[in-house]
Protein backbone atom coordinates (compact mmCIF):
# COMPACT_ATOMS: atom_id res chain seq x y z
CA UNK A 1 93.16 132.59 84.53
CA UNK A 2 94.08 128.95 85.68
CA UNK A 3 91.56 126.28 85.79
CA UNK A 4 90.86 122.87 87.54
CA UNK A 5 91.30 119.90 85.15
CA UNK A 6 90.33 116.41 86.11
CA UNK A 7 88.21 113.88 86.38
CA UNK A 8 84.95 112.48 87.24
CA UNK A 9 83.88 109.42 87.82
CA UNK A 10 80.85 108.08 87.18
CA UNK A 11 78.38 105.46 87.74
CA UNK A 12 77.82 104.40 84.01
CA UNK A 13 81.87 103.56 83.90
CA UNK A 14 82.71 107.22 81.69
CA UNK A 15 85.30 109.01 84.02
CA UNK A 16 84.11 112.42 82.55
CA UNK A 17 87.01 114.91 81.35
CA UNK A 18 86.14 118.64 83.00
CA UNK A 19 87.93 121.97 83.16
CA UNK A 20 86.45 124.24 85.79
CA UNK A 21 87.45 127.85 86.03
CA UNK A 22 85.80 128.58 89.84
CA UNK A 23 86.39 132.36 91.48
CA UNK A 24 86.92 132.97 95.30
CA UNK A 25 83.26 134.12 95.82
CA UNK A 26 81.17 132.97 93.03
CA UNK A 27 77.50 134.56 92.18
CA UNK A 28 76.73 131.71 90.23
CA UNK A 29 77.78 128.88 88.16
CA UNK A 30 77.46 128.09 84.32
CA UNK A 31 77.28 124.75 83.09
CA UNK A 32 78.16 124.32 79.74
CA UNK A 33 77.03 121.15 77.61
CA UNK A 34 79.54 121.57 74.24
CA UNK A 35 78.38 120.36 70.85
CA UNK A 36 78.83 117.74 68.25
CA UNK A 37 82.28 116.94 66.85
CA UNK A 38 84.30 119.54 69.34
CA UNK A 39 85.16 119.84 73.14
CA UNK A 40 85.57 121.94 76.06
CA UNK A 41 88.72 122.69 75.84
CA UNK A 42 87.74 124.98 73.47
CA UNK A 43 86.28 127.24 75.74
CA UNK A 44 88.86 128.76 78.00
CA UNK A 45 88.10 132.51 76.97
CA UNK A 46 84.44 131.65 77.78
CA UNK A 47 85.67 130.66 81.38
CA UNK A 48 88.06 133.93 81.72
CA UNK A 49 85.17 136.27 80.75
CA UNK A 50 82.64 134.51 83.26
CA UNK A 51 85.23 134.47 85.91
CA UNK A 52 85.80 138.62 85.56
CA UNK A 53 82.06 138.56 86.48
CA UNK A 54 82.51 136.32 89.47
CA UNK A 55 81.14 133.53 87.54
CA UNK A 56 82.30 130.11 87.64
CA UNK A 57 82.30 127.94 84.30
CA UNK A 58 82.38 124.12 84.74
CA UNK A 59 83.17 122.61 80.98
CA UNK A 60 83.12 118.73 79.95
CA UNK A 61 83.94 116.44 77.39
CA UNK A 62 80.95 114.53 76.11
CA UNK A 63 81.19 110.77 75.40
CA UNK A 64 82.73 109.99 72.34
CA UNK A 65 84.13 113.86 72.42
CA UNK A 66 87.87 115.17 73.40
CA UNK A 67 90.95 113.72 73.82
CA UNK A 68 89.97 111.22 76.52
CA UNK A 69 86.81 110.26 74.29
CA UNK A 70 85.27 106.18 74.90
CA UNK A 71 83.21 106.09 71.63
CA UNK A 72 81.61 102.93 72.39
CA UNK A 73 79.33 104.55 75.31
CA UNK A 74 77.44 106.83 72.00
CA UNK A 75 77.31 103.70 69.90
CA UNK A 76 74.26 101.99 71.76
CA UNK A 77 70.86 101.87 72.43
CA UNK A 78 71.25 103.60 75.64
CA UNK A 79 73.71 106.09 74.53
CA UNK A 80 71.90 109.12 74.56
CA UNK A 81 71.21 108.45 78.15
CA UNK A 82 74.49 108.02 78.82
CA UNK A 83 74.61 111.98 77.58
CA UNK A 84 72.06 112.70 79.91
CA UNK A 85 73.46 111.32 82.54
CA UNK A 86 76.81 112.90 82.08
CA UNK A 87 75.12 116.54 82.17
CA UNK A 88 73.75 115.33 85.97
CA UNK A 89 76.72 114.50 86.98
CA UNK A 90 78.32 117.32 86.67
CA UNK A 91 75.15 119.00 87.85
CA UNK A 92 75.82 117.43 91.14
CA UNK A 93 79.28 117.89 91.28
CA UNK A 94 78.77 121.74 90.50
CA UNK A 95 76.47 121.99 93.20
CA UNK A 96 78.32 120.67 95.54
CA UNK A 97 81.94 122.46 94.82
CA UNK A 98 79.60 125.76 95.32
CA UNK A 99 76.37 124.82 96.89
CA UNK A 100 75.20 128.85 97.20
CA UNK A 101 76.05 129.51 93.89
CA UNK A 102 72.93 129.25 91.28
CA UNK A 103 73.98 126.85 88.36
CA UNK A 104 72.75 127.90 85.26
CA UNK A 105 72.27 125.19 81.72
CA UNK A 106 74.31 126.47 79.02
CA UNK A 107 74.20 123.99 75.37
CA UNK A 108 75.25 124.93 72.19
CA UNK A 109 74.00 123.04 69.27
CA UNK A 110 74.11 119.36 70.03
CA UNK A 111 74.81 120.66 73.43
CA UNK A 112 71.50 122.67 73.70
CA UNK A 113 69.38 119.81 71.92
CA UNK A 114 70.71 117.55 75.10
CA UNK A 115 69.83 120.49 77.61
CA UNK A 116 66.54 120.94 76.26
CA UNK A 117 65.89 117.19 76.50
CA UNK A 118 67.39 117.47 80.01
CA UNK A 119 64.85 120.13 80.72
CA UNK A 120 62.25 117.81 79.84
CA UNK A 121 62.86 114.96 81.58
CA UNK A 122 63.79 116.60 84.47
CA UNK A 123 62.05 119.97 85.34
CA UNK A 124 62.65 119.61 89.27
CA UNK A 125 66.33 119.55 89.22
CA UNK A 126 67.87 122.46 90.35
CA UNK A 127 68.54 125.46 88.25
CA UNK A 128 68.14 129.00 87.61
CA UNK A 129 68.25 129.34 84.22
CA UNK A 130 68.95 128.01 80.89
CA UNK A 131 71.08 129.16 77.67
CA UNK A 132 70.46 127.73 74.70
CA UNK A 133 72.34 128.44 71.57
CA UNK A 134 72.86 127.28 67.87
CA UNK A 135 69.80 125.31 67.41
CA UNK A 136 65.64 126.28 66.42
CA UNK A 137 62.73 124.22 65.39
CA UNK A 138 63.56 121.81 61.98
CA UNK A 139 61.08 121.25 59.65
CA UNK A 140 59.62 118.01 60.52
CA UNK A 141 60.09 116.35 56.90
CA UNK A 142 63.75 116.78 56.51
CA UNK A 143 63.63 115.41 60.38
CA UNK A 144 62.12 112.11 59.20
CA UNK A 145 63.96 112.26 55.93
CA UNK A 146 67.38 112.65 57.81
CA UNK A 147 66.14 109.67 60.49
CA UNK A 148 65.30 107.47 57.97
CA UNK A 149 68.80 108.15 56.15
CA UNK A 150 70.26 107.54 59.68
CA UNK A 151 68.97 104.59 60.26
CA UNK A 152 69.48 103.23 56.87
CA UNK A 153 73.11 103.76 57.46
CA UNK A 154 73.18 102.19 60.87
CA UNK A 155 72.15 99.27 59.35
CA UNK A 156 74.54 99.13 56.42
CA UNK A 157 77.55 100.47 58.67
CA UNK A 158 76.99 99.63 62.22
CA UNK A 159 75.39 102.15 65.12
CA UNK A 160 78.90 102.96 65.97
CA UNK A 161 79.35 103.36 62.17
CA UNK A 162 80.48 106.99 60.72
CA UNK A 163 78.68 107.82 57.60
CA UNK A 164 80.38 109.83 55.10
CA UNK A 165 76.16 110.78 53.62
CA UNK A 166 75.26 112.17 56.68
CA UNK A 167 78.17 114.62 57.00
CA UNK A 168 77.50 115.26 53.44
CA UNK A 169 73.68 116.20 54.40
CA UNK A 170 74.35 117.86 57.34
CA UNK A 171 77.91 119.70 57.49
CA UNK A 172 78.76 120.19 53.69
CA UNK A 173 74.91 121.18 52.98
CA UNK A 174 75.19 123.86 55.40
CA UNK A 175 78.66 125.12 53.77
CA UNK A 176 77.26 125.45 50.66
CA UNK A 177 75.43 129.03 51.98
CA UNK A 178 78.86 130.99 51.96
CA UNK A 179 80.56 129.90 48.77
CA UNK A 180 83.21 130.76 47.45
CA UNK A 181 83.97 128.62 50.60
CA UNK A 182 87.75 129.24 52.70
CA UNK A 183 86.83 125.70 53.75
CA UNK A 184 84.68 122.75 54.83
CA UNK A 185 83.76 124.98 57.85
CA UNK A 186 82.82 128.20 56.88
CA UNK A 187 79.42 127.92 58.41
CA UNK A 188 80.79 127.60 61.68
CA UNK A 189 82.53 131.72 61.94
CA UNK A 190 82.87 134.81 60.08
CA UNK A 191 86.15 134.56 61.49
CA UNK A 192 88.61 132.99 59.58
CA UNK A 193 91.28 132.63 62.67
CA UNK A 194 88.65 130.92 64.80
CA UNK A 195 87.46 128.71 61.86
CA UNK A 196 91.18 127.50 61.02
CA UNK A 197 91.42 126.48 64.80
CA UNK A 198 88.70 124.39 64.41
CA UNK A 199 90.34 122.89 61.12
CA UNK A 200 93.80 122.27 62.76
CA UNK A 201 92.28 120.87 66.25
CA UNK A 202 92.02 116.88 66.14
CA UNK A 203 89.74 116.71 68.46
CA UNK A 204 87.26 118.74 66.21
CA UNK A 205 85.13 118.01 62.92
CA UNK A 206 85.02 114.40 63.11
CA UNK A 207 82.46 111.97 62.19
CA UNK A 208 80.22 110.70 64.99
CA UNK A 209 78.28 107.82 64.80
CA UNK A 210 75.43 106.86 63.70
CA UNK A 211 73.35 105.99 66.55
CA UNK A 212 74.21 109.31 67.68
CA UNK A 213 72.34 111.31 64.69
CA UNK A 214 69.77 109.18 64.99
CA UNK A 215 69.37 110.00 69.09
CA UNK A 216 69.72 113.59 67.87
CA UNK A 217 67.30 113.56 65.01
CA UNK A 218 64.77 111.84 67.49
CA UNK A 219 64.86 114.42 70.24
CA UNK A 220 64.26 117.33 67.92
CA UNK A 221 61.05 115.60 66.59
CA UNK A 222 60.17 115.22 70.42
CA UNK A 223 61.05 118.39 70.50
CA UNK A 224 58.57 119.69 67.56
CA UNK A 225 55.58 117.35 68.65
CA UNK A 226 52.28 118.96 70.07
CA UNK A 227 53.55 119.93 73.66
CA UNK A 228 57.05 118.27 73.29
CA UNK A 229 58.73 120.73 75.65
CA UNK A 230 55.60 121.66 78.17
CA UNK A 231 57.03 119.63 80.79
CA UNK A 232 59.96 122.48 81.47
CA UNK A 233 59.38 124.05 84.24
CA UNK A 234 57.43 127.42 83.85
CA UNK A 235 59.42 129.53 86.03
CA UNK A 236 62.39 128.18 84.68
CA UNK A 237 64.23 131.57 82.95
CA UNK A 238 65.77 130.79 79.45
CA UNK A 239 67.98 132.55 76.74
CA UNK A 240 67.76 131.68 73.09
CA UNK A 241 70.09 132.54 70.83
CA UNK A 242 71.53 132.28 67.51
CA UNK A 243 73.38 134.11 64.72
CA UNK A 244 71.03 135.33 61.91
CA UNK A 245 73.10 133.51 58.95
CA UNK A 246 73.31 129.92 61.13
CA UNK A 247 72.43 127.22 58.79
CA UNK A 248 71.43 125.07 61.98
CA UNK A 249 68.79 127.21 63.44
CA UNK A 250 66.86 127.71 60.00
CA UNK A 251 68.71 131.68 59.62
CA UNK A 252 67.24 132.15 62.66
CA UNK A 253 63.93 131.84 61.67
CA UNK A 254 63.77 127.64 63.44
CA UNK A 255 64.88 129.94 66.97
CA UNK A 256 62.07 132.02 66.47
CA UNK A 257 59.92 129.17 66.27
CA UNK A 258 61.68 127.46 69.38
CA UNK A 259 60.96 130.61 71.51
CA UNK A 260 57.26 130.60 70.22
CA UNK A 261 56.32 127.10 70.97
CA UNK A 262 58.17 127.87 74.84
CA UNK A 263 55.94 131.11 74.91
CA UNK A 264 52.90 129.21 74.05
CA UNK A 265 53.75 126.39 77.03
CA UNK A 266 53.35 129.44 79.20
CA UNK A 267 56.88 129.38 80.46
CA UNK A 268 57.30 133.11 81.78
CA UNK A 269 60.86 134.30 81.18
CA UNK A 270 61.93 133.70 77.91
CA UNK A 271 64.44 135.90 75.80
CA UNK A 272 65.62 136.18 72.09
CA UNK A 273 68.80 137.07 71.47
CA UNK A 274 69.49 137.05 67.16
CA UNK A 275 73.00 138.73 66.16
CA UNK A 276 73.06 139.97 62.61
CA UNK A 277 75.63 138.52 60.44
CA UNK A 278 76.76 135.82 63.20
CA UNK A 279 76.52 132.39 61.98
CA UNK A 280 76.85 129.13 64.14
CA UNK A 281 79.39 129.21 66.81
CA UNK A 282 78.33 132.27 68.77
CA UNK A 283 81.10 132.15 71.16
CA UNK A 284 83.99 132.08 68.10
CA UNK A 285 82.36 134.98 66.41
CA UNK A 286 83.67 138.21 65.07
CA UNK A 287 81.14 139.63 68.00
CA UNK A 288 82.19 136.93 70.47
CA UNK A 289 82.90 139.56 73.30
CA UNK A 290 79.32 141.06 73.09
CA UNK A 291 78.20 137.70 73.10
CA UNK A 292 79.92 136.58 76.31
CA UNK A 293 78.95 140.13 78.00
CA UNK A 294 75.17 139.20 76.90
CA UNK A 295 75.26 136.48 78.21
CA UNK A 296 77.02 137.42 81.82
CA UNK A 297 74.37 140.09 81.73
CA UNK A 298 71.36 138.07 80.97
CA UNK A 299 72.57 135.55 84.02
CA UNK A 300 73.42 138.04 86.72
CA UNK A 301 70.57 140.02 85.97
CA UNK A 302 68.73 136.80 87.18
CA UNK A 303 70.62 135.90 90.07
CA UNK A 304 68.48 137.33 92.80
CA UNK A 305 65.64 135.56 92.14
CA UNK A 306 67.54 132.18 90.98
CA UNK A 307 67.01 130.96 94.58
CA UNK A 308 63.39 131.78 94.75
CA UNK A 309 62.70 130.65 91.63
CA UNK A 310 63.75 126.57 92.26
């Protein structure tokens, strides 16, 4: 199927890369937030699954991500708000391309920590549900050990600095699970195919700065505080996921964790989704097409009371 590609501009000065694959009569619309070191590009057989289920997908580019990236909007202070921001923009701009059509969060890993601070921030904005996939609850010393590290580089290299020791501590520790390795990336896929896409795509496995590790490493210990995530909205419907042998999300075992701490905020429609064997790129899996008919499922199984709900 064909989809829209353009761009957006925006008030912060990022004209923001999308591709939108939009049906005649949507039921709903996804918004997907992709994750560290990749694009949306990537996700064209997402879009043409959705679509057969008369739902539209609107993918971005994140700053600093893509072939269009501006690095230097990740590389301050402020540049996790600029993330923020981006997501709401294209919140707004979904809504009003289809302004009867639900819009439901998607993130995936770095993707889903910025949703879930979204969520936070913002539990009035209009939605009717949330996916969140690839990550779970850290432990909270290897948090502060890796924020410390993070910092300690941005200091010797620069926030907009890219630190060879933190893709050593976070990308090659997680390899290290399924030696004898194929490659760097093994973590990502069971699938070889999907992983050597990744590998040959130059607008995937980079380095990103250090400011942004340290924005990342900051919200999950927001994230793991007493109440950290009480202020999403209770009504608000979510979708966890993860593969069982995903480094990122603790095996699963830091999603379970995630989905308790939610439970315990009293939020009301919460559901676990763990595939066996599946590691961290749900979506580029050897099970990818039960994933994306889960997750088409899960959403239009929610869509008549999406409206009610907000």
């Amino acid at each position: 199927m064909q989809y829209d590609e353009d761009f957006l501009d925006s008030e912060f000065g990022y004209s923001i890369p999308y591709r939108a694959w939009r049906c005649r009569r949507p039921v709903a619309t996804v918004l997907f937030v992709h994750g560290m070191a990749e694009h949306a590009g990537r996700y064209a057989e997402f879009g043409e699954a959705l679509t057969d289920q008369n739902i539209n997908l609107v993918a971005f580019d994140l700053p600093g991500h893509g072939e269009h990236c501006d690095e230097h909007l990740i590389g301050k202070p402020s540049g996790w708000d600029t993330l923020i921001e981006t997501v709401l923009c294209m919140h707004a701009q979904s809504l009003a391309w289809e302004p009867d059509a639900p819009i439901f969060l998607m993130g995936h890993s770095l993707g889903a920590v910025i949703c879930l601070d979204l969520l936070t921030r913002y539990p009035t904005l209009p939605l009717a549900g949330a996916v969140i996939s690839g990550i779970g609850f850290a432990r909270q010393f290897e948090l502060k050990q890796g924020l410390l590290v993070a910092k300690f580089e941005r200091w010797r290299l620069g926030a907009q600095g890219n630190s060879t020791l933190l893709n050593t501590l976070s990308f090659k520790k997680w390899n290290k699970g399924f030696r004898p390795n194929h490659s760097e990336f093994d973590w990502l896929s069971r699938n070889v195919d999907a992983v050597n896409g990744y590998i040959e795509d130059p607008y995937c496995g980079f380095q990103v700065s250090n400011q942004l590790w340290i924005d990342a490493l900051e919200a999950n210990l927001r994230f793991i505080a007493a109440d950290g995530l009480s202020s999403i909205k209770n009504a608000l419907p979510m979708l966890i996921a993860a593969g069982e042998q995903d480094p990122v999300s603790r095996f699963g075992e830091g999603t379970k964790q995630l989905v308790e701490a939610l439970v315990g905020d009293n939020m009301t429609d919460v559901s676990l989704k763990l595939y066996p064997g599946a590691r961290h790129e749900l979506l580029f899996e050897n099970n990818k097409s039960d994933v994306m008919a889960d997750y088409a499922a899960w959403i239009t199984a929610r869509i008549p009371t999406a409206v009610a709900a907000e």
